[in-house]
Protein backbone atom coordinates (compact mmCIF):
# COMPACT_ATOMS: atom_id res chain seq x y z
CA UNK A 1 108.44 113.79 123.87
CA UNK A 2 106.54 114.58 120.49
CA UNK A 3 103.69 112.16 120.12
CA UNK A 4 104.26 111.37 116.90
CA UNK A 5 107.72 109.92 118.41
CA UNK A 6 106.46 108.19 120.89
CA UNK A 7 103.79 106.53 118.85
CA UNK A 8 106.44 105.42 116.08
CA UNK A 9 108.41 104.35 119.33
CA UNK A 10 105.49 101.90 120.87
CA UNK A 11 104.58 100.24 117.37
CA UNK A 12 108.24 99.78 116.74
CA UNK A 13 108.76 98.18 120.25
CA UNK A 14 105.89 96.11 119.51
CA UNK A 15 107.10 94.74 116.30
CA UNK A 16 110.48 94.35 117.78
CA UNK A 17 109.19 92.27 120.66
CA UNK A 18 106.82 89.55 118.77
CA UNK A 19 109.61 89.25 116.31
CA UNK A 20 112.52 88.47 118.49
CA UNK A 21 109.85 86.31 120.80
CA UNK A 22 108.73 84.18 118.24
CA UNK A 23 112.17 83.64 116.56
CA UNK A 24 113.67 83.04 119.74
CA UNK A 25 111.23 80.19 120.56
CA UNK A 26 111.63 78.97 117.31
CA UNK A 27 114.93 78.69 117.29
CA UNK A 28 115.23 76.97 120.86
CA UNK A 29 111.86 74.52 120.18
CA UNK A 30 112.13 73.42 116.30
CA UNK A 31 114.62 71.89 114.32
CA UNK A 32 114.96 73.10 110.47
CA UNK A 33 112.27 71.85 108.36
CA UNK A 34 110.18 70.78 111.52
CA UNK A 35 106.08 72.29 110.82
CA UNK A 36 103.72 72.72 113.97
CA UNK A 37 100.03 73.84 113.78
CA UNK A 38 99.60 71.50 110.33
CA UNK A 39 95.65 70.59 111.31
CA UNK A 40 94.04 73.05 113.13
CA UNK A 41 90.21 72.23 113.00
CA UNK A 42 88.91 76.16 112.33
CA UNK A 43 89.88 76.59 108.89
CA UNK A 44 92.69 77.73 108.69
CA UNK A 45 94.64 74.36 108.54
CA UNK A 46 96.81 76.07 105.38
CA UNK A 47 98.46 78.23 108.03
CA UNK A 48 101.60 76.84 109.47
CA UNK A 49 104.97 77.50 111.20
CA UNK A 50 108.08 75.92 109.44
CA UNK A 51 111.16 76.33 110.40
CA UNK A 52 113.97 77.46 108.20
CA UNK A 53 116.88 79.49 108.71
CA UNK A 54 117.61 82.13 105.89
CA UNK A 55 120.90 83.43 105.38
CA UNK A 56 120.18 86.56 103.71
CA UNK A 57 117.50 88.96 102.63
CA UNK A 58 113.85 88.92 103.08
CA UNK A 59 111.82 85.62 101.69
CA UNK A 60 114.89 83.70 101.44
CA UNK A 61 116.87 85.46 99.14
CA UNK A 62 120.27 85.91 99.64
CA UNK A 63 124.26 86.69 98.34
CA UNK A 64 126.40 83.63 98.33
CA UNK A 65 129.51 83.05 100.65
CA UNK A 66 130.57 85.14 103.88
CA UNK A 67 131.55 88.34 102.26
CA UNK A 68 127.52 88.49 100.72
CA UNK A 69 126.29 88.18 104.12
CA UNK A 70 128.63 90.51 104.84
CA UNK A 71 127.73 92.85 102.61
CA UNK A 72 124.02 91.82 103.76
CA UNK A 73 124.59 92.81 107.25
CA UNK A 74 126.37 96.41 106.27
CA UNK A 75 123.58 97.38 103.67
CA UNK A 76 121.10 96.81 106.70
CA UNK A 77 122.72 99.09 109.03
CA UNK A 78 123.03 101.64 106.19
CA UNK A 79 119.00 101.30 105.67
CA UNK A 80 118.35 101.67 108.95
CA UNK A 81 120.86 104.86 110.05
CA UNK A 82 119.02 106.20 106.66
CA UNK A 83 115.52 105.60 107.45
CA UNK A 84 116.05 107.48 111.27
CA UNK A 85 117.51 110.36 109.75
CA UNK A 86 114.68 110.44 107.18
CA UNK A 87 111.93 110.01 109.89
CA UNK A 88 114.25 112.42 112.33
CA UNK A 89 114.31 115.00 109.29
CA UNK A 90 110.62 114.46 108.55
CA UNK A 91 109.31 115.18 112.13
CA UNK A 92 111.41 117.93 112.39
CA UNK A 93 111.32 120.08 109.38
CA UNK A 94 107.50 118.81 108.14
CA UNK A 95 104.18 117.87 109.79
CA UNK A 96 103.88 113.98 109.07
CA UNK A 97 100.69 112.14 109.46
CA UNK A 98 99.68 109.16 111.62
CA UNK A 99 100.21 107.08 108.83
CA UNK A 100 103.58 108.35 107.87
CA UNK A 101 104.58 107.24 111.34
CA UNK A 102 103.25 104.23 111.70
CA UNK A 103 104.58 102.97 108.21
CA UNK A 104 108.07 103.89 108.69
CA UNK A 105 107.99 102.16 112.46
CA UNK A 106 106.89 98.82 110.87
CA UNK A 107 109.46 99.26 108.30
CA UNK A 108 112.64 100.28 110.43
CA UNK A 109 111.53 97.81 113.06
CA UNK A 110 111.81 95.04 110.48
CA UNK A 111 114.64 96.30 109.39
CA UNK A 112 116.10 95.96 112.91
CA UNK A 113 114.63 93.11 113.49
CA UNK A 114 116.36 90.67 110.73
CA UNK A 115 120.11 92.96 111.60
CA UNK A 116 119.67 91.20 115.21
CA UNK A 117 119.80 87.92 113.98
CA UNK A 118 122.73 88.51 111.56
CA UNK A 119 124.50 90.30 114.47
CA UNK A 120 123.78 88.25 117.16
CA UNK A 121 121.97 85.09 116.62
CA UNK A 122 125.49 83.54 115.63
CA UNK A 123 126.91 84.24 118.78
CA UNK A 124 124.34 83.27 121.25
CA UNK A 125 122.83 80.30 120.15
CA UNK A 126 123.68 76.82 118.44
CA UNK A 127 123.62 75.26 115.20
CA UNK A 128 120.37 74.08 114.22
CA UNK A 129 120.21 70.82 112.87
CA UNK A 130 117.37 68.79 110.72
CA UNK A 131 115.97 65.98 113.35
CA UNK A 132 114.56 66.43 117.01
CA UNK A 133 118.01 66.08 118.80
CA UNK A 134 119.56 68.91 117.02
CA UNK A 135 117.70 71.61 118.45
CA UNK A 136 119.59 74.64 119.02
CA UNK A 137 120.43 75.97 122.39
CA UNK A 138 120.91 79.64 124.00
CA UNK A 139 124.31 80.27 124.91
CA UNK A 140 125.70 76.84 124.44
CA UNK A 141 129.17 75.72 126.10
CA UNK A 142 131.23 75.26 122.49
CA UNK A 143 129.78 78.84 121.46
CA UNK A 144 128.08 80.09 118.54
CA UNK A 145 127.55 78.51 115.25
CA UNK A 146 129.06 81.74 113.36
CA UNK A 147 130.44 84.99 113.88
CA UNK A 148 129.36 88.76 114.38
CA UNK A 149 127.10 90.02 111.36
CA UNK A 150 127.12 85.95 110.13
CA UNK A 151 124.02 84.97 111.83
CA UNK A 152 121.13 83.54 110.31
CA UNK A 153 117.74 85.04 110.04
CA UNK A 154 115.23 82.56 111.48
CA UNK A 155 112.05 82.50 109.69
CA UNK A 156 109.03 80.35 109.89
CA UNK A 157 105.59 81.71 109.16
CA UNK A 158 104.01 79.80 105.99
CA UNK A 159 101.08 80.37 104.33
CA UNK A 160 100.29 77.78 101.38
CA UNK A 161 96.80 78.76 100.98
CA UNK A 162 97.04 76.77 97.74
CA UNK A 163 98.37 73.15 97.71
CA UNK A 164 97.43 71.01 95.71
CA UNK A 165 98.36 68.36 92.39
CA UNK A 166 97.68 70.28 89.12
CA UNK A 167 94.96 68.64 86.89
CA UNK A 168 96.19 66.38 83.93
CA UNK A 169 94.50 68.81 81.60
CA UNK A 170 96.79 71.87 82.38
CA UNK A 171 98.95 73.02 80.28
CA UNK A 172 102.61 72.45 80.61
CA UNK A 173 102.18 71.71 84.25
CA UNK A 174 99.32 69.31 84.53
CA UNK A 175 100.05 66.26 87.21
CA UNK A 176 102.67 68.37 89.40
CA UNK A 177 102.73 69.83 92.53
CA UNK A 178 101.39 73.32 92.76
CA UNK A 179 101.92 75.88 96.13
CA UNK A 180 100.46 79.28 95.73
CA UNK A 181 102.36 81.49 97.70
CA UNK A 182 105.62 79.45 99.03
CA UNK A 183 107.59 81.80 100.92
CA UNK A 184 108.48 81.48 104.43
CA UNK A 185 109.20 84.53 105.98
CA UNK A 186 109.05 85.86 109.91
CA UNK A 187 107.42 89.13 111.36
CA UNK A 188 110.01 91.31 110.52
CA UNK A 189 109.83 90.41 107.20
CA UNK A 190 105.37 90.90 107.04
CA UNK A 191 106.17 94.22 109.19
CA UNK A 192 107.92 96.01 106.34
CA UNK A 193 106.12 94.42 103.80
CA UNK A 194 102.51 95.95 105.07
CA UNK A 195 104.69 99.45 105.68
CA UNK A 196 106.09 99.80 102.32
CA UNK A 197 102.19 98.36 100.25
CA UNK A 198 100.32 100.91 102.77
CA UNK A 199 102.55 103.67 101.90
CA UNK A 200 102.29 103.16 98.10
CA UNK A 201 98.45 102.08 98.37
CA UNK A 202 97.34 105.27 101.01
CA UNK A 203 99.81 107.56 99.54
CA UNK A 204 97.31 110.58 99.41
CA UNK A 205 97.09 110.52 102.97
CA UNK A 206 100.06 109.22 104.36
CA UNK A 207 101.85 112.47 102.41
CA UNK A 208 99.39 114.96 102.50
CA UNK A 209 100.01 118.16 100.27
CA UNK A 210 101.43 120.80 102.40
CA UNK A 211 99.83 123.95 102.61
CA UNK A 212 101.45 125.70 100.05
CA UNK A 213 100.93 122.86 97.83
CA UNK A 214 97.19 123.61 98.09
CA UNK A 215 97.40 127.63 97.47
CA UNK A 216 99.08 127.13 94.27
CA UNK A 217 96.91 124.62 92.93
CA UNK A 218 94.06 126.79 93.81
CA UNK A 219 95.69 129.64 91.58
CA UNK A 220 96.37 127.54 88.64
């Protein structure tokens, strides 16, 4: 197997792995809205895990009604066919570098990570509710809460690393509640996030200039 394959296969594996872990315990411990980890004593009490279930895209945005979702679903299994003939045609017909590799695994492992839980999560596991005895369970009796490519995408990482009551003297928004960075988002999410910001920030050596690129910049 080329190296550069099986690297791209470990990292996505990886990413794959802690994603569906953590959603899956999520999903089977927590009820939506439920937060865990709210005081930790080593500073980094602003990190938490809520619970929230996301019907569409990344960060919680979304298309309304079942046809959205399923156009959702479809677009995501479009992306992801795309991005493995794009790494497939990369590998074969170029020379990519580590970091090539290693940015396309996060993203097309959180790309496949979110498509599980819209394909699947539906059919396996129960509705989640908003109190302690609505948790959901795995393979329940009465069946899924939804149907293939209607699942949810479970997310609950949180980072409010600013919350706080705006002072009277602000502008326009003095006295209110303030959160600096509000999204909650899962693994998947963070994994294609970091690929897509390293690729655009380390662009010069993720996509090196080929060897003919250099020879005719030398003769100019």
């Amino acid at each position: 197997m080329n190296p550069l394959v099986k690297k791209g296969l470990i990292i996505g594996l990886l990413v794959l792995i802690a994603d569906q872990a953590l959603k899956i315990w999520v999903k089977t411990h927590m009820y939506i809205g439920e937060s865990s980890f709210l005081n930790w004593d080593w500073g980094i009490s602003w990190f938490q895990l809520t619970f929230t279930e996301n019907p569409g895209m990344a960060f919680g945005w979304k298309l309304e009604g079942e046809v959205g979702k399923y156009i959702l679903s479809i677009f995501r299994i479009i992306a992801i066919i795309g991005l493995f003939i794009f790494i497939g045609f990369t590998i074969k017909k170029k020379q990519p570098s580590t970091g090539f590799i290693v940015c396309m695994s996060l993203i097309t492992a959180g790309a496949i990570g979110n498509l599980c839980d819209s394909m699947f999560y539906g059919l396996f596991f129960g509705s989640s509710g908003y109190s302690a005895n609505q948790i959901a369970e795995f393979m329940p009796d009465a069946g899924g809460y939804a149907t293939f490519l209607q699942g949810k995408v479970v997310d609950m990482l949180y980072f409010p690393i600013i919350d706080t009551t705006l002072p009277a003297w602000v502008p326009f928004k003095g006295g209110e509640h303030f959160v600096f960075f509000s999204p909650i988002f899962n693994i998947a999410d963070a994994a294609v996030t970091v690929g897509v910001f390293a690729m655009i920030l380390f662009q010069k050596r993720i996509f090196p200039k080929t060897l003919e690129e250099q020879i005719a910049e030398r003769k100019e």
